[in-house]
Structure formats: C-alpha cells, structure tokens
PDB file of N, CA and C in Angstrom:
ATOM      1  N   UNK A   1       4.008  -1.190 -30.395  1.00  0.00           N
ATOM      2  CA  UNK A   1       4.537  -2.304 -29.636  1.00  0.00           C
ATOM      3  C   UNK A   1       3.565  -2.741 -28.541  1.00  0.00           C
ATOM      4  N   UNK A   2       2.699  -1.472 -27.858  1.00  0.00           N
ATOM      5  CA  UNK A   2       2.085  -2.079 -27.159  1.00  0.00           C
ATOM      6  C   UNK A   2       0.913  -2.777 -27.472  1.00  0.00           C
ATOM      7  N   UNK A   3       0.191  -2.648 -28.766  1.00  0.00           N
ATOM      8  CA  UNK A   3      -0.658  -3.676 -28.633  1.00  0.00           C
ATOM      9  C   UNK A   3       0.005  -4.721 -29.346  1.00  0.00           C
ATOM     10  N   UNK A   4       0.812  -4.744 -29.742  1.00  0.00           N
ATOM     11  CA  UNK A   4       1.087  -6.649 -30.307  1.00  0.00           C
ATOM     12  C   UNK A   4       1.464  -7.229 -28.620  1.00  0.00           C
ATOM     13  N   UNK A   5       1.848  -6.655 -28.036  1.00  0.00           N
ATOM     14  CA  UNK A   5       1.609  -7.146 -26.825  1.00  0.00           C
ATOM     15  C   UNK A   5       0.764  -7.782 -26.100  1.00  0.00           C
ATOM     16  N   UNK A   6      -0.238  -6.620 -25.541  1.00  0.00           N
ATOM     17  CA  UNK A   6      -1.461  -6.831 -25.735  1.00  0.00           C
ATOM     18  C   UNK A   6      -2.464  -7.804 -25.987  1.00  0.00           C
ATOM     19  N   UNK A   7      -2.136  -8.224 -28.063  1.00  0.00           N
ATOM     20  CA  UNK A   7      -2.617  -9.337 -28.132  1.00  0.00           C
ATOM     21  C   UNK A   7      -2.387 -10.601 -28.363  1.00  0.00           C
ATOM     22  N   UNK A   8      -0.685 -10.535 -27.772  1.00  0.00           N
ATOM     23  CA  UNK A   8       0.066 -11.618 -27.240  1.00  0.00           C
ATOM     24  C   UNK A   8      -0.433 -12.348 -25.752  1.00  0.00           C
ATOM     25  N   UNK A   9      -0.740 -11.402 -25.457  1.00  0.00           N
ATOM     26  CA  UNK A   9      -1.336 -11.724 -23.837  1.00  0.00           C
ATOM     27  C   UNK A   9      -3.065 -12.015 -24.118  1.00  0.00           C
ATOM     28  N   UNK A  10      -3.553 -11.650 -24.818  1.00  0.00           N
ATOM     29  CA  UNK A  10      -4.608 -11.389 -24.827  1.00  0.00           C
ATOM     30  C   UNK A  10      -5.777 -10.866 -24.464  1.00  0.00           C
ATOM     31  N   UNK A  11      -5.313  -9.914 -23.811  1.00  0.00           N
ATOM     32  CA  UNK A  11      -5.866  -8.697 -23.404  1.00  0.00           C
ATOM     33  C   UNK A  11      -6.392  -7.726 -24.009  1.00  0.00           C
ATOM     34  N   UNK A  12      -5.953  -7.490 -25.504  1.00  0.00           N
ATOM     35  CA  UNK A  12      -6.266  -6.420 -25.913  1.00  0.00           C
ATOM     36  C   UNK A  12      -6.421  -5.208 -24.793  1.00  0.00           C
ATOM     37  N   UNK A  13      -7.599  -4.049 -24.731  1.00  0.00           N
ATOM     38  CA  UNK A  13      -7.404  -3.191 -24.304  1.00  0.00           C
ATOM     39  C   UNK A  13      -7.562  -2.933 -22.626  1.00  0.00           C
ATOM     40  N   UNK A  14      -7.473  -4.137 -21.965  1.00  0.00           N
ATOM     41  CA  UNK A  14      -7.774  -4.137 -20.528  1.00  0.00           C
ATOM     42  C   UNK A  14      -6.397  -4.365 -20.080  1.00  0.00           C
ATOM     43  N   UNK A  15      -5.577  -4.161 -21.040  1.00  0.00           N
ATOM     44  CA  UNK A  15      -3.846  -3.638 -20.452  1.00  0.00           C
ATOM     45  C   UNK A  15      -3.710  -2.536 -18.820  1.00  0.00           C
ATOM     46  N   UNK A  16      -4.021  -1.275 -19.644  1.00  0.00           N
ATOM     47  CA  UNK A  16      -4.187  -0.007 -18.918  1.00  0.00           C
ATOM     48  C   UNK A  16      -5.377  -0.236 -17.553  1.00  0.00           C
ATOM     49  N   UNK A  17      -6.380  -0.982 -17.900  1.00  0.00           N
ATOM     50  CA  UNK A  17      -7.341  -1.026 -16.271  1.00  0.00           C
ATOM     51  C   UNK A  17      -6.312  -1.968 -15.968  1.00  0.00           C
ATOM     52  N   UNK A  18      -6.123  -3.298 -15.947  1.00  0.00           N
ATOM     53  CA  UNK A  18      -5.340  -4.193 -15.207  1.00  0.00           C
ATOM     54  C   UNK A  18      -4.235  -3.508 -13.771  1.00  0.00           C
ATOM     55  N   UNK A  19      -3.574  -2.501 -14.643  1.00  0.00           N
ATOM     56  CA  UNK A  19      -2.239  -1.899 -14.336  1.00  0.00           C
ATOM     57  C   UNK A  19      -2.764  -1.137 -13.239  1.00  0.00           C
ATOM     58  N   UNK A  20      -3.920  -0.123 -13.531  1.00  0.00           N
ATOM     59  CA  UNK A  20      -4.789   0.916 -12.702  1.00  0.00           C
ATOM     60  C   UNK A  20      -5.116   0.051 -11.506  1.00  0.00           C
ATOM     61  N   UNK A  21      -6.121  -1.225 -11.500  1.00  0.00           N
ATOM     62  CA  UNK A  21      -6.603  -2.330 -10.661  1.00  0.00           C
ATOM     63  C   UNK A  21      -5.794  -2.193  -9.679  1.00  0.00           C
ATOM     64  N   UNK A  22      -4.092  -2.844 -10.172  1.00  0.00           N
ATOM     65  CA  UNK A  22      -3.605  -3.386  -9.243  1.00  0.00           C
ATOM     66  C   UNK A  22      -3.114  -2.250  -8.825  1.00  0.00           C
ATOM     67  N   UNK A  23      -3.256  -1.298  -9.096  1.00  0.00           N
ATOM     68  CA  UNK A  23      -2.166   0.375  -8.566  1.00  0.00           C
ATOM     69  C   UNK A  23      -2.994   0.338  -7.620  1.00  0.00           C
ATOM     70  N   UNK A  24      -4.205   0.201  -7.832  1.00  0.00           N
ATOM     71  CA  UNK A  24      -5.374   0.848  -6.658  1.00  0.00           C
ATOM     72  C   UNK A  24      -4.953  -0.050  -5.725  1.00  0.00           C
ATOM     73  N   UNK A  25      -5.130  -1.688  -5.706  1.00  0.00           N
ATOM     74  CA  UNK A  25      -5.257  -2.080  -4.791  1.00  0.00           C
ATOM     75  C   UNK A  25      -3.712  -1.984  -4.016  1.00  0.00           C
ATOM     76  N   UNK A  26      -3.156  -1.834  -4.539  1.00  0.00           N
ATOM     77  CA  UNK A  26      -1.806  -1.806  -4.259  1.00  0.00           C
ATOM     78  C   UNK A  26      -1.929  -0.238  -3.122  1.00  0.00           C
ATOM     79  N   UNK A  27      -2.480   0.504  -3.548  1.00  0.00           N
ATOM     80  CA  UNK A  27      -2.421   1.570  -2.884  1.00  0.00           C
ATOM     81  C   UNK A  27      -3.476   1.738  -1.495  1.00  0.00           C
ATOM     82  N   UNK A  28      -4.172   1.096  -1.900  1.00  0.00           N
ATOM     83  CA  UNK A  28      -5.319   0.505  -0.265  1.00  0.00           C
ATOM     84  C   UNK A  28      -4.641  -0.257   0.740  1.00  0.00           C
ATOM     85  N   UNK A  29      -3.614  -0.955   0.163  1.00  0.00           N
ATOM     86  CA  UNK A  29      -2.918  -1.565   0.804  1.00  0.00           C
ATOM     87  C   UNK A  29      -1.339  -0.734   1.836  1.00  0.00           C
ATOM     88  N   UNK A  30      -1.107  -0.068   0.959  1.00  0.00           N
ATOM     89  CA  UNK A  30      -0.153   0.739   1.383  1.00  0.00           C
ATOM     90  C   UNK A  30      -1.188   1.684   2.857  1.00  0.00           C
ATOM     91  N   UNK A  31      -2.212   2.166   2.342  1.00  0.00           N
ATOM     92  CA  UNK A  31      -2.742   3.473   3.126  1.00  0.00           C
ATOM     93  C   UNK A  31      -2.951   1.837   4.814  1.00  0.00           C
ATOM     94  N   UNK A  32      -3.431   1.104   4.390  1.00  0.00           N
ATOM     95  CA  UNK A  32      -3.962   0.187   5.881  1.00  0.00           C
ATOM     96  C   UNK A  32      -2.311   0.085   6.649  1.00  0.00           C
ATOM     97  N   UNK A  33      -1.439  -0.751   6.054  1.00  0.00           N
ATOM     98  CA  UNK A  33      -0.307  -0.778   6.476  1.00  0.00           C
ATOM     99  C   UNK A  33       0.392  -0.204   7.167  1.00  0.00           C
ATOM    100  N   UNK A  34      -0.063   1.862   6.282  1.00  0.00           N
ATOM    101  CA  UNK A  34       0.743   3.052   6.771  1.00  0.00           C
ATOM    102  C   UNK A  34      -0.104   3.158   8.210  1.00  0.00           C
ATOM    103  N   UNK A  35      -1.888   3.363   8.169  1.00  0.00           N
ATOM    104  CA  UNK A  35      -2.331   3.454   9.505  1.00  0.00           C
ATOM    105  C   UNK A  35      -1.691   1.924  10.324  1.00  0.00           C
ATOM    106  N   UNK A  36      -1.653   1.133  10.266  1.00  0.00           N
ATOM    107  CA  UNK A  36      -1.281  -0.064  11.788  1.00  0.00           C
ATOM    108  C   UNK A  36       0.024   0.634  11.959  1.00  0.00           C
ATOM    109  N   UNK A  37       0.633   0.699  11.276  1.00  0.00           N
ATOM    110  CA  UNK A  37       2.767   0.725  11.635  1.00  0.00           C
ATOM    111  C   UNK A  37       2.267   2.264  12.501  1.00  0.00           C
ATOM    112  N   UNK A  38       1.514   3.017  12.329  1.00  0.00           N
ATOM    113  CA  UNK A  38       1.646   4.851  12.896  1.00  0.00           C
ATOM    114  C   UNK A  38       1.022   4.429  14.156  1.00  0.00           C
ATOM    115  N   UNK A  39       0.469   3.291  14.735  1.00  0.00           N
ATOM    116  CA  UNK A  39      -0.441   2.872  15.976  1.00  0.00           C
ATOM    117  C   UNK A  39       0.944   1.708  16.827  1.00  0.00           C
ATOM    118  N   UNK A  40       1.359   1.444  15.772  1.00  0.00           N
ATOM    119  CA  UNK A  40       2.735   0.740  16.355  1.00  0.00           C
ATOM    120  C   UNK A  40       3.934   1.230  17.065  1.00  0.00           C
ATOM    121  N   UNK A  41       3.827   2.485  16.186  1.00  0.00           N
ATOM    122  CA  UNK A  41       5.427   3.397  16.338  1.00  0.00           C
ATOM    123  C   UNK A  41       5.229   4.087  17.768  1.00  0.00           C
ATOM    124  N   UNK A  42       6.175   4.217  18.622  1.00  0.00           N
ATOM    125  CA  UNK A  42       6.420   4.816  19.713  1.00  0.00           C
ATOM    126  C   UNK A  42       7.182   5.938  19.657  1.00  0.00           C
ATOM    127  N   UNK A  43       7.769   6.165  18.657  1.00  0.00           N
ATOM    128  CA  UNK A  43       8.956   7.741  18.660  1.00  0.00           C
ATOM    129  C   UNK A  43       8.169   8.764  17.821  1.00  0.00           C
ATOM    130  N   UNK A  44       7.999  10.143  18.189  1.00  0.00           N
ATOM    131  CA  UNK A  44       7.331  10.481  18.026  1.00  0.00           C
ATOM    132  C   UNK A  44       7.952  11.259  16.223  1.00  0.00           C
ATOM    133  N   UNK A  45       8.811  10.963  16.243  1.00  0.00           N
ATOM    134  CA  UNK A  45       9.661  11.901  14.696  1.00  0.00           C
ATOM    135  C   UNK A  45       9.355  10.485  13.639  1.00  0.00           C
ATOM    136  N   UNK A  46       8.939   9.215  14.139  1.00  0.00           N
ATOM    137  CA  UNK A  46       8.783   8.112  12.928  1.00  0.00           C
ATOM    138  C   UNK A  46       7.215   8.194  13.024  1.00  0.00           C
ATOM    139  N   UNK A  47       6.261   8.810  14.147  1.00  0.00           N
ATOM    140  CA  UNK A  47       5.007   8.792  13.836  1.00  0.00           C
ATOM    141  C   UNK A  47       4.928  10.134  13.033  1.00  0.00           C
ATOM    142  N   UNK A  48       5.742  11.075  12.774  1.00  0.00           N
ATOM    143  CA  UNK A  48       5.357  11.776  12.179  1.00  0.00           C
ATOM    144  C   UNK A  48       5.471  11.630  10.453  1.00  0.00           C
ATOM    145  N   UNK A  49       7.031  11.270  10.525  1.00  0.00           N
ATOM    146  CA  UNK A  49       7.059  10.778   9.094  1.00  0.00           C
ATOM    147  C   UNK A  49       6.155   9.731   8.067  1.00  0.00           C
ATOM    148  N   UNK A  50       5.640   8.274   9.299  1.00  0.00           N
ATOM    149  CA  UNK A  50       4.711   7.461   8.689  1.00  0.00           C
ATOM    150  C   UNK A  50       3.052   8.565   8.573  1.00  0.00           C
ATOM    151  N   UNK A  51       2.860   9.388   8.820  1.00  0.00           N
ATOM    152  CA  UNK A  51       1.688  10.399   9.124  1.00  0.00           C
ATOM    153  C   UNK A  51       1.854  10.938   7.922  1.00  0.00           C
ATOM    154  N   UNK A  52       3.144  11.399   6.957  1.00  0.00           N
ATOM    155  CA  UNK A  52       3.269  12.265   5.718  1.00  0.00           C
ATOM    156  C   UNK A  52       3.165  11.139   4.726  1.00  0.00           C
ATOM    157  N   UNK A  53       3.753   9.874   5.666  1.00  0.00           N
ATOM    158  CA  UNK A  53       3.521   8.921   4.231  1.00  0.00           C
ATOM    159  C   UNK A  53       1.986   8.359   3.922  1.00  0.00           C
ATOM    160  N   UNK A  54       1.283   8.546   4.686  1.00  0.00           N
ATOM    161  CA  UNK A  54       0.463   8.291   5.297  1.00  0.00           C
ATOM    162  C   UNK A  54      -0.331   9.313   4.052  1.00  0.00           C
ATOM    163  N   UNK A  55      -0.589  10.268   4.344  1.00  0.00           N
ATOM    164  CA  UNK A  55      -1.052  11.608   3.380  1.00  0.00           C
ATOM    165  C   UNK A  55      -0.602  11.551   2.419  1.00  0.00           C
ATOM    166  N   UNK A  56       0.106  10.927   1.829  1.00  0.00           N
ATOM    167  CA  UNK A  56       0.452  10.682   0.507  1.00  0.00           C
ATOM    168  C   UNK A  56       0.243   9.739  -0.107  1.00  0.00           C
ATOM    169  N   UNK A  57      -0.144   8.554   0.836  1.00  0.00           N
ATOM    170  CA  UNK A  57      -0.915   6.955   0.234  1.00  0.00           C
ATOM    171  C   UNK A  57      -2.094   7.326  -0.260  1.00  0.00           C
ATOM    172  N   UNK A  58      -2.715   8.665   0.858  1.00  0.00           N
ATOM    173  CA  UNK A  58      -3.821   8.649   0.740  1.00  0.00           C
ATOM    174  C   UNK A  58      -4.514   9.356  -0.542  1.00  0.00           C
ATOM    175  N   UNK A  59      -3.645  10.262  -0.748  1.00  0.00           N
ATOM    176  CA  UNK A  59      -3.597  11.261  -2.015  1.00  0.00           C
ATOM    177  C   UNK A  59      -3.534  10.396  -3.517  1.00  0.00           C
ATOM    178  N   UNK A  60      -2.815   9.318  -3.713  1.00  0.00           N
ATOM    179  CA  UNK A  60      -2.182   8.612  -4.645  1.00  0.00           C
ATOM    180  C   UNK A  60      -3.712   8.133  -4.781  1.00  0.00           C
ATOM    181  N   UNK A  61      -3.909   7.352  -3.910  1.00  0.00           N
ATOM    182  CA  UNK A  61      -5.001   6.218  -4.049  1.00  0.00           C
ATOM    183  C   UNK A  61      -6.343   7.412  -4.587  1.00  0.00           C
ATOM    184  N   UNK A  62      -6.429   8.253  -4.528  1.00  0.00           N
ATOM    185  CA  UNK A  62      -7.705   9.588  -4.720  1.00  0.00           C
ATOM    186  C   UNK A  62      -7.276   9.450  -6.278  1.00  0.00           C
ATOM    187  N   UNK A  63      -5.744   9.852  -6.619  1.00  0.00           N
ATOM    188  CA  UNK A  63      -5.499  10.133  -8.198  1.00  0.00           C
ATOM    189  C   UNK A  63      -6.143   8.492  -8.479  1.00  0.00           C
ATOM    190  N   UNK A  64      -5.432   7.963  -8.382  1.00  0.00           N
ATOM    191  CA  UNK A  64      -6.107   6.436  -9.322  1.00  0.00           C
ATOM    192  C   UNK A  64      -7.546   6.375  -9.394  1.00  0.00           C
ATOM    193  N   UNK A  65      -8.172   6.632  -8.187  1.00  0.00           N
ATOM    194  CA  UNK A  65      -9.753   6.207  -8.077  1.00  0.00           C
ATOM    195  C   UNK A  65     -10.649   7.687  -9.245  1.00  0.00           C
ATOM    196  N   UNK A  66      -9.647   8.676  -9.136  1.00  0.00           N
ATOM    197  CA  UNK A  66      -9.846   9.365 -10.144  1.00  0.00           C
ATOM    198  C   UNK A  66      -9.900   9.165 -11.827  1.00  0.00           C
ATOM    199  N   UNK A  67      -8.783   8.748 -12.075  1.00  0.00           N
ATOM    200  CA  UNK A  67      -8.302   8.241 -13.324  1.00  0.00           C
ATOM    201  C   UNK A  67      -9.235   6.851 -13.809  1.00  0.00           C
ATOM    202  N   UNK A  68      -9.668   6.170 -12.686  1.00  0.00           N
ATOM    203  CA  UNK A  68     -10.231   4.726 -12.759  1.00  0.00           C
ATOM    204  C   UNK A  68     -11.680   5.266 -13.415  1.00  0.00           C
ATOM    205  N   UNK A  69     -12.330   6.244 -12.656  1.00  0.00           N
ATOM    206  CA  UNK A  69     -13.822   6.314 -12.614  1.00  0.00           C
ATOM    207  C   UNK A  69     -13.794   6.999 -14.230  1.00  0.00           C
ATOM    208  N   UNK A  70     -12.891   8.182 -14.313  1.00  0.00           N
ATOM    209  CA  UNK A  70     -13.063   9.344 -15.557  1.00  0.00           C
ATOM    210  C   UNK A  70     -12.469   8.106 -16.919  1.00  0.00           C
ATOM    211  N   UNK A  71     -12.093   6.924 -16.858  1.00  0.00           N
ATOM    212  CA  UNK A  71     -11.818   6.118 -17.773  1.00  0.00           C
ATOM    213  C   UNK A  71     -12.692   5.152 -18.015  1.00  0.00           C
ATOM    214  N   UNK A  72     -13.641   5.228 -16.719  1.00  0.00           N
ATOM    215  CA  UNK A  72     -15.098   3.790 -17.156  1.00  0.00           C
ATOM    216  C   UNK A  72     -14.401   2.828 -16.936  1.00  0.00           C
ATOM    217  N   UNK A  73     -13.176   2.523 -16.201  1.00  0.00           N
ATOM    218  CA  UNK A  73     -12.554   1.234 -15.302  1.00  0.00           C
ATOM    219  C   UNK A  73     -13.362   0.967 -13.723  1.00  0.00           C
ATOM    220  N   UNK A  74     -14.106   1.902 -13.302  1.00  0.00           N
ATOM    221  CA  UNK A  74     -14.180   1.462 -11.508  1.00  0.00           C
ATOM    222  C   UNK A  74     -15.354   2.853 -11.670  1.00  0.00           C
ATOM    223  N   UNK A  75     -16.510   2.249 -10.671  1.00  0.00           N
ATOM    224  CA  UNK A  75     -17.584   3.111 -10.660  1.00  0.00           C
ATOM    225  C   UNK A  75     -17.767   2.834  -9.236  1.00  0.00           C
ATOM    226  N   UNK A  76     -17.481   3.429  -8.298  1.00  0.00           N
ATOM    227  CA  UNK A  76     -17.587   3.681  -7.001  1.00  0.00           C
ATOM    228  C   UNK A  76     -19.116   4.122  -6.543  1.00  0.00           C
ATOM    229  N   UNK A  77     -19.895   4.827  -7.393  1.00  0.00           N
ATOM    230  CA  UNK A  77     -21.163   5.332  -7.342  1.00  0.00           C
ATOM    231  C   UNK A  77     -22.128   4.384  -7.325  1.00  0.00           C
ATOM    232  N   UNK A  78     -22.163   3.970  -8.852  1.00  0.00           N
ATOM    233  CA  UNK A  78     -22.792   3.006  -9.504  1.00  0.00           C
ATOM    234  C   UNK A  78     -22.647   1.600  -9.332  1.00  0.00           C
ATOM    235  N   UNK A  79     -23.125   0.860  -8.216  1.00  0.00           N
ATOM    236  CA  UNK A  79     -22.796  -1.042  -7.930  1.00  0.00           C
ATOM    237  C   UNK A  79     -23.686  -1.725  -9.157  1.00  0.00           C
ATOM    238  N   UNK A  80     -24.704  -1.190 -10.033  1.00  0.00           N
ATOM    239  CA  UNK A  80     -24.645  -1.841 -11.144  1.00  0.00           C
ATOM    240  C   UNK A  80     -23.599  -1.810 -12.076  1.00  0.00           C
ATOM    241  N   UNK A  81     -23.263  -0.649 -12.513  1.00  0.00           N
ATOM    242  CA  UNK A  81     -22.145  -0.830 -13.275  1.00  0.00           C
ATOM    243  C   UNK A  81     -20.862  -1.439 -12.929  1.00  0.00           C
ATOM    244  N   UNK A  82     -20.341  -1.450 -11.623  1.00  0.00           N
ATOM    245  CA  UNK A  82     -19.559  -1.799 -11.360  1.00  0.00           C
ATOM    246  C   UNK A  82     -19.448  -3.372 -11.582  1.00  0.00           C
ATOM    247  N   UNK A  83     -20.666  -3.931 -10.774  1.00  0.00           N
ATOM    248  CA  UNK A  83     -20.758  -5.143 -11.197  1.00  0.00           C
ATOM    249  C   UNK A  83     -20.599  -5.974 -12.195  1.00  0.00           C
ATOM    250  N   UNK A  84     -21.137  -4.930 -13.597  1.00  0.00           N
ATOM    251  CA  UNK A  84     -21.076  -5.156 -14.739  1.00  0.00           C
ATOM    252  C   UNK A  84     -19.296  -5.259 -15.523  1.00  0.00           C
ATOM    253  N   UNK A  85     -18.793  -4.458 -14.688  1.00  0.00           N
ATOM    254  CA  UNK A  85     -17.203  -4.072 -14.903  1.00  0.00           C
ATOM    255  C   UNK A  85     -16.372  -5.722 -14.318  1.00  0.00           C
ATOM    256  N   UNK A  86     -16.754  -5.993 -13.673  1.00  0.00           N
ATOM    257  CA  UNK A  86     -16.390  -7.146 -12.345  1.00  0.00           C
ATOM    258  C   UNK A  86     -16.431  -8.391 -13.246  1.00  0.00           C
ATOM    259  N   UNK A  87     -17.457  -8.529 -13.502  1.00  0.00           N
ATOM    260  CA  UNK A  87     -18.031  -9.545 -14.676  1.00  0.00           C
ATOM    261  C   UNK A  87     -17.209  -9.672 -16.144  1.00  0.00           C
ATOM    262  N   UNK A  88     -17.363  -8.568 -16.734  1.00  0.00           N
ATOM    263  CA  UNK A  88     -16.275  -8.403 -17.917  1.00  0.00           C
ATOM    264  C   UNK A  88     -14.838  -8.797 -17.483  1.00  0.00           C
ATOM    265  N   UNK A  89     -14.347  -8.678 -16.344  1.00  0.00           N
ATOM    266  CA  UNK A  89     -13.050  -8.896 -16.023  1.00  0.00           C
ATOM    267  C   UNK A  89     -12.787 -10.648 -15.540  1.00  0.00           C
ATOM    268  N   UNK A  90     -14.092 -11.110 -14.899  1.00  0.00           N
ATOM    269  CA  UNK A  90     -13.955 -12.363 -14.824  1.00  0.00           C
ATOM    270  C   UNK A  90     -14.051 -13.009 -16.161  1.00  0.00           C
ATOM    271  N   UNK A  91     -14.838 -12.587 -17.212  1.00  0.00           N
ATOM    272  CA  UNK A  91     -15.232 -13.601 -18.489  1.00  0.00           C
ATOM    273  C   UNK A  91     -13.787 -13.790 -19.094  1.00  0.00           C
ATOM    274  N   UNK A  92     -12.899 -12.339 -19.032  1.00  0.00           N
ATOM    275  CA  UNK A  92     -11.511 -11.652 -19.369  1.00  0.00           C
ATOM    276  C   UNK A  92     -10.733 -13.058 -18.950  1.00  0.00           C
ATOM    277  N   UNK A  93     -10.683 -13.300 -18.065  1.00  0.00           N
ATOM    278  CA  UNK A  93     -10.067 -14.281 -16.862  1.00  0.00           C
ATOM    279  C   UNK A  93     -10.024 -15.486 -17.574  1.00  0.00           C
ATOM    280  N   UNK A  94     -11.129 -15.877 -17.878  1.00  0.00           N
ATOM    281  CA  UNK A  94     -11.566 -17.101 -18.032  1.00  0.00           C
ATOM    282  C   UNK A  94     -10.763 -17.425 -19.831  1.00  0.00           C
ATOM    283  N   UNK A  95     -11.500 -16.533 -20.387  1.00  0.00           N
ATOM    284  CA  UNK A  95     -10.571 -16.983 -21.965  1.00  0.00           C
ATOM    285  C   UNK A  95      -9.338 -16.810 -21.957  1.00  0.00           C
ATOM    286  N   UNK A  96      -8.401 -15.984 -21.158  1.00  0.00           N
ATOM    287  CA  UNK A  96      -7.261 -16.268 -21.224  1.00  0.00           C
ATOM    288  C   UNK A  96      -6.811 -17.925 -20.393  1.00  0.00           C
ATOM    289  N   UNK A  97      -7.520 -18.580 -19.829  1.00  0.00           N
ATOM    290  CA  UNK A  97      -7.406 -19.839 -19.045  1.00  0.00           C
ATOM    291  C   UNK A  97      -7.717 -21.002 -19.816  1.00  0.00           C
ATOM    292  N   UNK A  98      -7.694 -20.227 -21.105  1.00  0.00           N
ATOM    293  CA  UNK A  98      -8.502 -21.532 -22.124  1.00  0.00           C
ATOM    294  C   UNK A  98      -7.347 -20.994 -23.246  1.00  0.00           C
ATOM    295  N   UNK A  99      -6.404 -20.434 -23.161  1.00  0.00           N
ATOM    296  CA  UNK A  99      -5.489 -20.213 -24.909  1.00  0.00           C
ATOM    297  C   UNK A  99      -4.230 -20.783 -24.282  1.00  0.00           C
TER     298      UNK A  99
END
C-alpha cells in the first residue's frame, strides 16, 4: 500500500526522508522553543519540568540526526554531499509542480 502511494504522490522513495526532514526540523524547533519558554519561566518546579523536556527534545532530535545520516538522508559532515542531497530534493519539488 505504501508504495502505490508513494507513486500516487510521486515520490516514490523520498516518502521516509520527507517524514525524517520534517521530524528533524520539527524537533529543532521544539529544542529552541523549549530553551526561550525555560528563560521565560519564573517558578522554579515549571523551569524544571521545561529542563526534562528540554533533555528530551534534545535526545529525539540526536535519534533522527542519527537515523538521517546512517540512511544517506542528511550528511552533517559532508556539505558536498549534503548539498548534493538539497538539490535532489529541490529537482523532487519541481516535477511534482509540473504533474
């Protein structure tokens, strides 16, 4: 089922990075959020709790950037390859903007 999906959308196999992408960014987002609100908070039992959530944005976002790199989705090391990754995802972009 999932690839007639897939190539309903036309994606074929950039299903699974897509999903990863937005987890990540989704999760960079969470970790900035969690630090401003812990610089905001004045009670010291909600700075502690945003502090665990905090350690756990941060943990999440490590598994993805994990899963991203060991799958050849996101090369943190490598800015050629990455670039090269960046590119494939824009060309990606573009033919689905044309069906």
């Amino acid at each position: 089922m999932t690839n007639i999906l897939q190539n309903i959308a036309g994606m074929g196999g950039l299903t699974e990075q897509a999903i990863a992408s937005d987890f990540l960014i989704s999760s960079k987002s969470a970790v900035r959020n969690l630090a401003f609100a812990i610089t905001e908070t004045a009670t010291p039992e909600l700075k502690s709790a945003l502090r665990k959530q905090l350690r756990n944005a941060v943990d999440t976002h490590a598994k993805i950037t994990d899963f991203m790199t060991a799958n050849g989705y996101y090369h943190p090391n490598h800015l050629g390859e990455q670039i090269n990754v960046r590119l494939q995802d824009a060309h990606t972009v573009l033919k689905l903007k044309d069906q």
